[in-house]
C-alpha atoms as a PDB file:
ATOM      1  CA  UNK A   1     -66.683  -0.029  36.746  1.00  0.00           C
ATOM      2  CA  UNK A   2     -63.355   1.460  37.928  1.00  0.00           C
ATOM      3  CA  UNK A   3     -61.590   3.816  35.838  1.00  0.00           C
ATOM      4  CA  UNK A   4     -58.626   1.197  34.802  1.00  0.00           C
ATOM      5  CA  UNK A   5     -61.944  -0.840  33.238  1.00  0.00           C
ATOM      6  CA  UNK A   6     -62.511   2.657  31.378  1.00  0.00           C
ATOM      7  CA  UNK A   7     -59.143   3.400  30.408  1.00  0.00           C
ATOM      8  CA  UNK A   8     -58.874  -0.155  29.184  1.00  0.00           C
ATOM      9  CA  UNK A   9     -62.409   0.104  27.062  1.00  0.00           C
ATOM     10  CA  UNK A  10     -61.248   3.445  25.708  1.00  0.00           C
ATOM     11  CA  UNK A  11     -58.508   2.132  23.708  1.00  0.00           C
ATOM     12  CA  UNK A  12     -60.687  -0.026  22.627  1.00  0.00           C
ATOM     13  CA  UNK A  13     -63.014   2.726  21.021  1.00  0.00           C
ATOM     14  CA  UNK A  14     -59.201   4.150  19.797  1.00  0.00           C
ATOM     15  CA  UNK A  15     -58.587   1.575  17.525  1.00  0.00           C
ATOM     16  CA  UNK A  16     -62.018   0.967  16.370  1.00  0.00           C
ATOM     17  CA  UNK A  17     -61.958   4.323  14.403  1.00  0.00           C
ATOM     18  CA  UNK A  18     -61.160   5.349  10.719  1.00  0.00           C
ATOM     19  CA  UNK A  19     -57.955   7.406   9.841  1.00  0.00           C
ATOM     20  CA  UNK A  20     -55.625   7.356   7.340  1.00  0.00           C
ATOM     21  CA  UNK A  21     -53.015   5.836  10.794  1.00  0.00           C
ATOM     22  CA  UNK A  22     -55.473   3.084  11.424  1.00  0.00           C
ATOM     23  CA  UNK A  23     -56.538   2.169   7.575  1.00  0.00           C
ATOM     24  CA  UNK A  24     -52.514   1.536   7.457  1.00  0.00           C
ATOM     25  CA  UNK A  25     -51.725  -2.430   7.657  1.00  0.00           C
ATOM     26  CA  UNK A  26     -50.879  -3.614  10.943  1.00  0.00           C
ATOM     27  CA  UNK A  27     -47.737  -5.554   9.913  1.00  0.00           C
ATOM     28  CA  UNK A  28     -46.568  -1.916   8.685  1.00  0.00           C
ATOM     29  CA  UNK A  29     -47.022  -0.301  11.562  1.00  0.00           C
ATOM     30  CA  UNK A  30     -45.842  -3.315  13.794  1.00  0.00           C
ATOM     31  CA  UNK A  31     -42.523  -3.223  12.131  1.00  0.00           C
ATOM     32  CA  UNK A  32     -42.017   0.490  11.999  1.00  0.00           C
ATOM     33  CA  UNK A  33     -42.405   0.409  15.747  1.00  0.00           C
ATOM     34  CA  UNK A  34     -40.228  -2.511  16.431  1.00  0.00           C
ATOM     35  CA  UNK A  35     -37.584  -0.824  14.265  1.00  0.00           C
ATOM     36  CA  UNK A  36     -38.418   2.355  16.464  1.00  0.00           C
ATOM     37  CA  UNK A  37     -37.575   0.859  20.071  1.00  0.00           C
ATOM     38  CA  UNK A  38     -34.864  -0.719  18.296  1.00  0.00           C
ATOM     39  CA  UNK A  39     -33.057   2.403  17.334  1.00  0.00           C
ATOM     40  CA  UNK A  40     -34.170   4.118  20.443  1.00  0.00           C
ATOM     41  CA  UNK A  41     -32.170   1.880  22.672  1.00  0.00           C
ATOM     42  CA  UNK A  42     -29.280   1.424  20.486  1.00  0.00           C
ATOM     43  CA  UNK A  43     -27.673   4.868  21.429  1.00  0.00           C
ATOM     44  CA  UNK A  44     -25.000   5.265  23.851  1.00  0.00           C
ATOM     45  CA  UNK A  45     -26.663   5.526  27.679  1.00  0.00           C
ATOM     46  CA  UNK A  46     -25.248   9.302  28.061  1.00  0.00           C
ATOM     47  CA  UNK A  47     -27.287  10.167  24.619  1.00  0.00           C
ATOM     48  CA  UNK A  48     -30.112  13.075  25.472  1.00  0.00           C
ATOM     49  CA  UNK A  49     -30.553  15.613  22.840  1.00  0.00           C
ATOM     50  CA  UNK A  50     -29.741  12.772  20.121  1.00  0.00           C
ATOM     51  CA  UNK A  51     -33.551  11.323  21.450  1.00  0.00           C
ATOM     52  CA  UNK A  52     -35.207  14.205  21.419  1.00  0.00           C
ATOM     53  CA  UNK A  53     -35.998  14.714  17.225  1.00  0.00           C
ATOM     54  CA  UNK A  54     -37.370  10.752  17.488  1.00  0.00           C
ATOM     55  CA  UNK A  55     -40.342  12.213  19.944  1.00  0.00           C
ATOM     56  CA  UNK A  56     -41.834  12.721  16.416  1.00  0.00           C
ATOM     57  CA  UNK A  57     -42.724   9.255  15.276  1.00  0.00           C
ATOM     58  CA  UNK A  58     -44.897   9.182  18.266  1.00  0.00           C
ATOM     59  CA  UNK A  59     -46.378  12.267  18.279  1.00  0.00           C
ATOM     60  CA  UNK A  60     -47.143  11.873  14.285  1.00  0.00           C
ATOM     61  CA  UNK A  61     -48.867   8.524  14.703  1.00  0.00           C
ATOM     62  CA  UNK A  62     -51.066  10.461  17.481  1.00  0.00           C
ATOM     63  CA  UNK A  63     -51.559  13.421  15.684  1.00  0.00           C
ATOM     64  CA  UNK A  64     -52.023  11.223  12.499  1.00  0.00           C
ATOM     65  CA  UNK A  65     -54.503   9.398  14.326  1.00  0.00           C
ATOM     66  CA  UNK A  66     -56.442  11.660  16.261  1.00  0.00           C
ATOM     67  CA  UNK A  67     -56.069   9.938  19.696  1.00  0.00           C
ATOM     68  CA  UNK A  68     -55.890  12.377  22.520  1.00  0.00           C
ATOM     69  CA  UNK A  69     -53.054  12.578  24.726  1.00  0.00           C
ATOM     70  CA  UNK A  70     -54.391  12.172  27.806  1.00  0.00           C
ATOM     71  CA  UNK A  71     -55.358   8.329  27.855  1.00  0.00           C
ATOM     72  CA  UNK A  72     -51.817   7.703  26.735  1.00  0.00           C
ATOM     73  CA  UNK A  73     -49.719  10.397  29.096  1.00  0.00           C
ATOM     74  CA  UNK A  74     -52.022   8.686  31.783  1.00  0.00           C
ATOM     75  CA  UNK A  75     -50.908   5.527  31.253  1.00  0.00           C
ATOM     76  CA  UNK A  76     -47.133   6.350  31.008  1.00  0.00           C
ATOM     77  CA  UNK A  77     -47.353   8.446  34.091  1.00  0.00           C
ATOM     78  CA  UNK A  78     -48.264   5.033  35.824  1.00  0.00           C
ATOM     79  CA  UNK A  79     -45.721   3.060  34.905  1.00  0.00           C
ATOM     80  CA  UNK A  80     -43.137   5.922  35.001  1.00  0.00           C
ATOM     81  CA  UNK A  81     -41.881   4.496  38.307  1.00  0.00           C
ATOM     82  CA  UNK A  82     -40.687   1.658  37.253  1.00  0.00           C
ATOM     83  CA  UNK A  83     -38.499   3.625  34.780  1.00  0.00           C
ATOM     84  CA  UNK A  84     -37.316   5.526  37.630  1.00  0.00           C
ATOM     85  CA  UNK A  85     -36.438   2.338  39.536  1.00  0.00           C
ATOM     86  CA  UNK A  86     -34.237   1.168  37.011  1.00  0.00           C
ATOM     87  CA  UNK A  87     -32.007   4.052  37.090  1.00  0.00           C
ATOM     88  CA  UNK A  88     -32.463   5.440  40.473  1.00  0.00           C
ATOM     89  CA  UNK A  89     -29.161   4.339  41.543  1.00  0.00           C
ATOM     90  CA  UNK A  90     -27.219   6.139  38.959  1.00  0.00           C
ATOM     91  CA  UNK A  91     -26.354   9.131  40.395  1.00  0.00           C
ATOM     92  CA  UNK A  92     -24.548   7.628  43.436  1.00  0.00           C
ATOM     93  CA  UNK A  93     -22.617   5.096  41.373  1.00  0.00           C
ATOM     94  CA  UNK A  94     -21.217   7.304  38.391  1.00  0.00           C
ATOM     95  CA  UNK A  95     -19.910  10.609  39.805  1.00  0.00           C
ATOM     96  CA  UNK A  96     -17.976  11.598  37.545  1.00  0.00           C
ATOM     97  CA  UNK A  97     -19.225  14.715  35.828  1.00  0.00           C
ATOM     98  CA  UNK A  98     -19.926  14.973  32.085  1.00  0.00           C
ATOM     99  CA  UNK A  99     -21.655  18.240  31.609  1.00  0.00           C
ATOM    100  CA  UNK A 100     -22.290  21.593  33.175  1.00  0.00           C
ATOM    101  CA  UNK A 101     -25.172  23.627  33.724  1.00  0.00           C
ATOM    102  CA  UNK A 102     -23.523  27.512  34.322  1.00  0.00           C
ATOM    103  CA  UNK A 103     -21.159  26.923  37.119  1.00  0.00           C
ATOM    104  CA  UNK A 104     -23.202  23.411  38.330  1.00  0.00           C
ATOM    105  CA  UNK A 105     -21.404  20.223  36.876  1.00  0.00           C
ATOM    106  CA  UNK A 106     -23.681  17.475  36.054  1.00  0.00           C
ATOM    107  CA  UNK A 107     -22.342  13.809  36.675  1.00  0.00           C
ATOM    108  CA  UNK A 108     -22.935  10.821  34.335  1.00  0.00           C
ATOM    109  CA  UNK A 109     -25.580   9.099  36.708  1.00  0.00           C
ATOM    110  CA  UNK A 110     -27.582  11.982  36.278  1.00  0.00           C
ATOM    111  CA  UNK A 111     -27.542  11.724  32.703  1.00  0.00           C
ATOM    112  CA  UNK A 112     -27.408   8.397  32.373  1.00  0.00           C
ATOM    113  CA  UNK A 113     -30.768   8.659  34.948  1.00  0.00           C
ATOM    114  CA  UNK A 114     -32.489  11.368  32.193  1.00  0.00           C
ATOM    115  CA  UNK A 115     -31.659   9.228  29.270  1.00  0.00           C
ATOM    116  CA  UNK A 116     -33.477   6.049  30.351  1.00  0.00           C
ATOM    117  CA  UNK A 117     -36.650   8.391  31.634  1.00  0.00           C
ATOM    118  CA  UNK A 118     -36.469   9.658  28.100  1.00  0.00           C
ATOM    119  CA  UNK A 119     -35.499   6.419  26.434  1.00  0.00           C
ATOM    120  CA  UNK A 120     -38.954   5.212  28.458  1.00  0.00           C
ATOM    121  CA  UNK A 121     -41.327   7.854  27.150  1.00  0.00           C
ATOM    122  CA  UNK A 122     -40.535   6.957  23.596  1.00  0.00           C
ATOM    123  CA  UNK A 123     -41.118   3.366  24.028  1.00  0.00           C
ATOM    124  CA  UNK A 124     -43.780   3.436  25.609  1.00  0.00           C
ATOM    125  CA  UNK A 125     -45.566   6.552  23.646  1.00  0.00           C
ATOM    126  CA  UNK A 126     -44.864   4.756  20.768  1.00  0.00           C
ATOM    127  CA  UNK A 127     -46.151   0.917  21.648  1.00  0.00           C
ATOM    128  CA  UNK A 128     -49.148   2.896  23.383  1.00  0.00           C
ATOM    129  CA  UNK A 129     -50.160   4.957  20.193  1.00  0.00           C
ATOM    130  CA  UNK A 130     -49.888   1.631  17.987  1.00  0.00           C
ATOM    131  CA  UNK A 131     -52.667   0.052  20.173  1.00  0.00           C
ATOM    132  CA  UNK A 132     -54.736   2.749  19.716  1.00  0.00           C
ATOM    133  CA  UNK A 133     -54.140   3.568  16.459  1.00  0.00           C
ATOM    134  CA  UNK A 134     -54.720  -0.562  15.748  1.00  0.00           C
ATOM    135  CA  UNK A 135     -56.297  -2.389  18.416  1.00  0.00           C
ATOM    136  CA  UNK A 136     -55.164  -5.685  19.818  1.00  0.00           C
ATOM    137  CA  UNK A 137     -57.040  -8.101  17.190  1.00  0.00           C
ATOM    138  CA  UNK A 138     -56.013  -6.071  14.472  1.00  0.00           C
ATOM    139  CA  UNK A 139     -52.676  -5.435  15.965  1.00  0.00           C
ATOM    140  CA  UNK A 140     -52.212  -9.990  16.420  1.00  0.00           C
ATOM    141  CA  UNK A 141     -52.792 -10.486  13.299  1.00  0.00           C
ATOM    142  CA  UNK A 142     -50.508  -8.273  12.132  1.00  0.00           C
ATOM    143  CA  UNK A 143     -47.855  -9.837  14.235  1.00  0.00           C
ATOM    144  CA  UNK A 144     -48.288 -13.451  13.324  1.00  0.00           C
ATOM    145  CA  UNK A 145     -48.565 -12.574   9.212  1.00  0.00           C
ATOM    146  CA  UNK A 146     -44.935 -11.013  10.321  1.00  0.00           C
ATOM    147  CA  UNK A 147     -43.864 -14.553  11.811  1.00  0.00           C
ATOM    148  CA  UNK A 148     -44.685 -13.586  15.299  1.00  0.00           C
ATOM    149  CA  UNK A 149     -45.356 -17.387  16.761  1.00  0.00           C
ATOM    150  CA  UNK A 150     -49.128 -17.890  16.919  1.00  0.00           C
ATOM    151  CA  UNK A 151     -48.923 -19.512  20.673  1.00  0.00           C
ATOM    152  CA  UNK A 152     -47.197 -15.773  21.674  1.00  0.00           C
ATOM    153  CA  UNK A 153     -49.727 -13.658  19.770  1.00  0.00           C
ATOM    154  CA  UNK A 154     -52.898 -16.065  21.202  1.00  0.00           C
ATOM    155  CA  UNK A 155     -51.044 -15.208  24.664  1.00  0.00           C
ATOM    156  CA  UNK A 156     -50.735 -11.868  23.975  1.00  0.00           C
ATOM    157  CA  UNK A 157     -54.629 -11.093  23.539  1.00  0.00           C
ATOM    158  CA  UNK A 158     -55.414 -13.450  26.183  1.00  0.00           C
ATOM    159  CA  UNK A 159     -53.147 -11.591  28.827  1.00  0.00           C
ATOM    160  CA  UNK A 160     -55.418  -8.003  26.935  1.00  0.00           C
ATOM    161  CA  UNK A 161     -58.931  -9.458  27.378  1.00  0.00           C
ATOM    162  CA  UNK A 162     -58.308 -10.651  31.113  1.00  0.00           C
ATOM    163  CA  UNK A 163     -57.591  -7.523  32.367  1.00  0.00           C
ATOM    164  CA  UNK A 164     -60.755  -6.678  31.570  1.00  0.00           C
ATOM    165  CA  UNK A 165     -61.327  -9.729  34.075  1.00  0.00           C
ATOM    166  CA  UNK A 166     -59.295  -8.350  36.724  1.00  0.00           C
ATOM    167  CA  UNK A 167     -60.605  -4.612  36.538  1.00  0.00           C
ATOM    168  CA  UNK A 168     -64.127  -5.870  36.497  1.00  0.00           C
ATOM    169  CA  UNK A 169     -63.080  -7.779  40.151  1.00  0.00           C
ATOM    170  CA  UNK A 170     -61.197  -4.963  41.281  1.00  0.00           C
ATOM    171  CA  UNK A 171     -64.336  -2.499  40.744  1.00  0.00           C
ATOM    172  CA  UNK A 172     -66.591  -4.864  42.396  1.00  0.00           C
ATOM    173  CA  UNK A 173     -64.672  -5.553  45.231  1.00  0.00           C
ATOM    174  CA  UNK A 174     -64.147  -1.404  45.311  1.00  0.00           C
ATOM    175  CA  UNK A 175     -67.703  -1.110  45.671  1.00  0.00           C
ATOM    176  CA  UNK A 176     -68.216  -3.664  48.364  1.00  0.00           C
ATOM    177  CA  UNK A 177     -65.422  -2.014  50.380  1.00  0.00           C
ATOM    178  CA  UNK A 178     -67.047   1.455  49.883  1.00  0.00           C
ATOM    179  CA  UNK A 179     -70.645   0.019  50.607  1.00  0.00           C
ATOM    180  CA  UNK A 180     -69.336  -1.632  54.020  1.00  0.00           C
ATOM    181  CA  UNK A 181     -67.150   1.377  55.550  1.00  0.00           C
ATOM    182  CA  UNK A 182     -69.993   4.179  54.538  1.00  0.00           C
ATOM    183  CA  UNK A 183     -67.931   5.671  51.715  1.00  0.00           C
ATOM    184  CA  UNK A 184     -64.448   6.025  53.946  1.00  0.00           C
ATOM    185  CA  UNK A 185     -61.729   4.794  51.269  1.00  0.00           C
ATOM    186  CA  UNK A 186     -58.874   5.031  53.840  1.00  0.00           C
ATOM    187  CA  UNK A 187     -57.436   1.122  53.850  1.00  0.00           C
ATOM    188  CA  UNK A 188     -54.571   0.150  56.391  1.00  0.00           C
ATOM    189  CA  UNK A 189     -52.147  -1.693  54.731  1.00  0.00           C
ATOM    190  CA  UNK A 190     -53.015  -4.995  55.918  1.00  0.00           C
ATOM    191  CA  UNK A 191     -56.986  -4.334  54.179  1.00  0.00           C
ATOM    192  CA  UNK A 192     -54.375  -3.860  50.702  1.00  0.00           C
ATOM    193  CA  UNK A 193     -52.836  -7.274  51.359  1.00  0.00           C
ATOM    194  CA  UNK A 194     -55.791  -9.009  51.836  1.00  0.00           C
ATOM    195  CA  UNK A 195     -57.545  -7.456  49.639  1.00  0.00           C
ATOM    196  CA  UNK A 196     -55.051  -8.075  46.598  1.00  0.00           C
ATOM    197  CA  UNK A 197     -55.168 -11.802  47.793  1.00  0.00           C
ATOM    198  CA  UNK A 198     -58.733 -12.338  47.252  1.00  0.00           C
ATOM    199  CA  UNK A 199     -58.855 -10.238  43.973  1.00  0.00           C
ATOM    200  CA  UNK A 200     -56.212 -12.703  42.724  1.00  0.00           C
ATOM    201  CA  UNK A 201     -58.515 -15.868  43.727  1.00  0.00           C
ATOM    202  CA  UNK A 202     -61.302 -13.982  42.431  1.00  0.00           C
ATOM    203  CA  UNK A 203     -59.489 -13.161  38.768  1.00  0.00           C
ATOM    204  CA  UNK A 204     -58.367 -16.960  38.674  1.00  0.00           C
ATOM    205  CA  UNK A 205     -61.496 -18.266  39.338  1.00  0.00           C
ATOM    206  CA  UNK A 206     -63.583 -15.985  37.159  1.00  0.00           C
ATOM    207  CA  UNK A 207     -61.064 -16.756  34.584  1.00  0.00           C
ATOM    208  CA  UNK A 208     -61.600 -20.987  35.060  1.00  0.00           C
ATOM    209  CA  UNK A 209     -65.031 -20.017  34.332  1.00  0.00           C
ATOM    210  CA  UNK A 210     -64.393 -17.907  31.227  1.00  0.00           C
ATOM    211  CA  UNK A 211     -62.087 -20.836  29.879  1.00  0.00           C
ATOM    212  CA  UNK A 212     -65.461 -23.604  30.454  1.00  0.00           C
ATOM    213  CA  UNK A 213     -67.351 -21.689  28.804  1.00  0.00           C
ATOM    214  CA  UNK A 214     -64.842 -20.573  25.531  1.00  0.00           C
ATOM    215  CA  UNK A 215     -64.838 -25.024  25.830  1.00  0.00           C
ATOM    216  CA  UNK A 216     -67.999 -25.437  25.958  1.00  0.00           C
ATOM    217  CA  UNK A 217     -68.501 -23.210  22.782  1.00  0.00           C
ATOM    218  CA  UNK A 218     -65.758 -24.883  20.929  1.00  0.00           C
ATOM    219  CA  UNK A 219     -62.305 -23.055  21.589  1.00  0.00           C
ATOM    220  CA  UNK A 220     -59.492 -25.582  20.558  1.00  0.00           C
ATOM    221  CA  UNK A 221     -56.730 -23.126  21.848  1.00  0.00           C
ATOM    222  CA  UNK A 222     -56.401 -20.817  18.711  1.00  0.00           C
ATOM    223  CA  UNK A 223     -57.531 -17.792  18.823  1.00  0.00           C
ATOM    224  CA  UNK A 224     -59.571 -16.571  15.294  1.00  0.00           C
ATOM    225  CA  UNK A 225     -57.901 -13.437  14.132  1.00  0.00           C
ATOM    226  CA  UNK A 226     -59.807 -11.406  11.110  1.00  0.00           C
ATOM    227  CA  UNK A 227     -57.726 -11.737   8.553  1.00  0.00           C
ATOM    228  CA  UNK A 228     -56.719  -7.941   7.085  1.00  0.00           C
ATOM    229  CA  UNK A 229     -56.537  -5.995   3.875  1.00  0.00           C
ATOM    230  CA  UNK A 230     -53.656  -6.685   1.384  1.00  0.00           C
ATOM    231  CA  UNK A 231     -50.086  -4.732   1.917  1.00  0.00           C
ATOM    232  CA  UNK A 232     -50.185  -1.466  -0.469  1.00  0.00           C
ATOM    233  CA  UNK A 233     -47.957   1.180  -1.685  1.00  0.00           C
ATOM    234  CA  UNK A 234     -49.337   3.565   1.650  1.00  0.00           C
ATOM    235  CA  UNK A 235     -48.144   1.009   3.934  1.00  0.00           C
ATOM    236  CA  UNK A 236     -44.535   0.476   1.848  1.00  0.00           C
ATOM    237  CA  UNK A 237     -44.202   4.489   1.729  1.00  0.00           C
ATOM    238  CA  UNK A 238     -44.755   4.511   5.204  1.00  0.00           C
ATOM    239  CA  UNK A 239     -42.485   2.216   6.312  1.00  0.00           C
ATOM    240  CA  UNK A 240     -39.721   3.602   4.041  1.00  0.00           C
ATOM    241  CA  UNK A 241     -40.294   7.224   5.475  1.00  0.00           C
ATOM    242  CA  UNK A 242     -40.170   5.798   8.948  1.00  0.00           C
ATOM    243  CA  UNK A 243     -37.295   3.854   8.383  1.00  0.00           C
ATOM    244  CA  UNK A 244     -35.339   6.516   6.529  1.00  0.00           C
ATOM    245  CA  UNK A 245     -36.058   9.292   9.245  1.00  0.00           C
ATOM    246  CA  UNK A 246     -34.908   6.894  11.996  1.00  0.00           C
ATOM    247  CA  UNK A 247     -31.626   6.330  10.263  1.00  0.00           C
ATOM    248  CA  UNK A 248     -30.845   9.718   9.548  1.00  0.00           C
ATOM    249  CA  UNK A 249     -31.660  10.118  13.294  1.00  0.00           C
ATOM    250  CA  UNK A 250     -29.220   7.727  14.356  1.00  0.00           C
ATOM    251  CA  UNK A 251     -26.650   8.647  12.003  1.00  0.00           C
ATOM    252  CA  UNK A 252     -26.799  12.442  12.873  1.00  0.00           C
ATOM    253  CA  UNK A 253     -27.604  14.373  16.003  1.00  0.00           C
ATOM    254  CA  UNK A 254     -30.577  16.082  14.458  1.00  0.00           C
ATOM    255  CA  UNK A 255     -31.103  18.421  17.460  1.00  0.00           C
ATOM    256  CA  UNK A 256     -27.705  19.776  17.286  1.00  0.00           C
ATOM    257  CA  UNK A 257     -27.363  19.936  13.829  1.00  0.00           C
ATOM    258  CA  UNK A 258     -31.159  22.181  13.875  1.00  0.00           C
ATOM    259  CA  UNK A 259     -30.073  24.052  16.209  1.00  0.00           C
ATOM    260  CA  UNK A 260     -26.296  25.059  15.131  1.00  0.00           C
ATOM    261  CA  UNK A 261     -28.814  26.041  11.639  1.00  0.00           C
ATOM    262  CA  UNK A 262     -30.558  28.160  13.778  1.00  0.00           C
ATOM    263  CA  UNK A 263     -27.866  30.057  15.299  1.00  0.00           C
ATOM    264  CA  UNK A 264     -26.366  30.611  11.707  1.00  0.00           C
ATOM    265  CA  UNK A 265     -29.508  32.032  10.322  1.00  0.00           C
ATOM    266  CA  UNK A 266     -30.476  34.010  13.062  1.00  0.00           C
ATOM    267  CA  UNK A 267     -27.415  34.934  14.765  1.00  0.00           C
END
């Protein structure tokens, strides 16, 4: 098994165990989070030290939760550059400086370049720790008793459960190359292309084969979601904490405002 296959098992395990975080209802969480990214991306693109106090919603539901950092840092690290593609451009096209550091100035792109890197860790910490501290069954049903569309939720854990599909053909065809060059991973880049053409054939037709057989035992293109506890006062409390610390957050620069307290009290 390759270690995507493990990755992808381990937040399995994740949201399989029993904290306060994971006893919450899905749809509580799910909505919190939405209303997260939400307010994450609604500040101003030159915003930096206004994101920094929401790093806690995150870190709480991990904390919270128990998960360990590493899976999830892991993950984001991966997709960081795509983040970095979206903004990696900036600096040449906005110029114009905004801030100083000592006698350097700082221009907008560069800003504008931090902000979405930080805009990205927050997102993604935060839809990363709600897998874990849910899991994807647990996780659907919470979005379709929210109104989420059934056909996008059934899509949704179909697109999770076949990239099990696709790690399990990428680790055997990992092993095969291994087996065949006597342990030399070194690949030119026309062994990648062909290679990532027959693990796509391979995923689609392991996949035809996964859809017979779901047929044959009676799938009529729903997918049977357990069904979860009924919404309490824990779940209301805390998606009225959540909601009422992300306000304040947007209202108020939180960082500045600690930190001009700081320099009063201990001058």
């Amino acid at each position: 098994m390759t270690a995507s296959w493990h990755d992808l098992a381990r937040m399995e395990e994740l949201g399989r165990m029993d904290t306060p975080i994971h006893r919450l209802d899905a749809r509580a969480k799910a909505v919190v989070t939405l209303a997260f990214i939400g307010v994450v991306m609604s500040f101003p693109r030159l915003t930096l030290s206004a994101l920094t106090p929401l790093l806690l919603y995150p870190v709480f539901l991990l904390s919270a939760g128990r998960i360990p950092a590493r899976p999830i840092l892991k993950k984001i690290l991966v997709a960081t550059p795509f983040a970095l593609a979206v903004g990696l451009f900036n600096p040449l096209l906005d110029r114009q400086p905004v801030a100083a550091i000592g006698p350097v100035p700082v221009s907008g792109g560069w800003v504008s370049l931090l902000s979405i890197l930080i805009r990205f860790l927050l997102t993604s910490g935060a839809a990363l720790a709600l897998v874990a501290c849910t899991g994807m069954h647990r996780l659907g049903a919470g979005l379709e008793r929210i109104g989420v569309p059934r056909i996008f939720v059934s899509q949704l854990l179909f697109l999770h459960r076949y990239l099990f599909v696709i790690s399990d053909e990428a680790g055997t065809m990992r092993r095969a190359v291994e087996i065949r060059s006597g342990g030399n991973r070194t690949l030119r880049l026309r062994g990648f292309a062909s290679l990532a053409g027959q693990l796509l054939i391979r995923s689609m037709d392991r996949a035809d084969r996964v859809y017979r057989a779901m047929v044959a035992r009676g799938f009529d293109g729903q997918i049977r979601i357990p069904r979860e506890t009924a919404f309490g006062w824990r779940d209301a409390a805390f998606i009225a904490f959540s909601l009422a610390f992300f306000a304040a957050a947007r209202l108020w620069n939180l960082a500045e405002i600690l930190g001009r307290l700081c320099t009063e009290t201990f001058p």
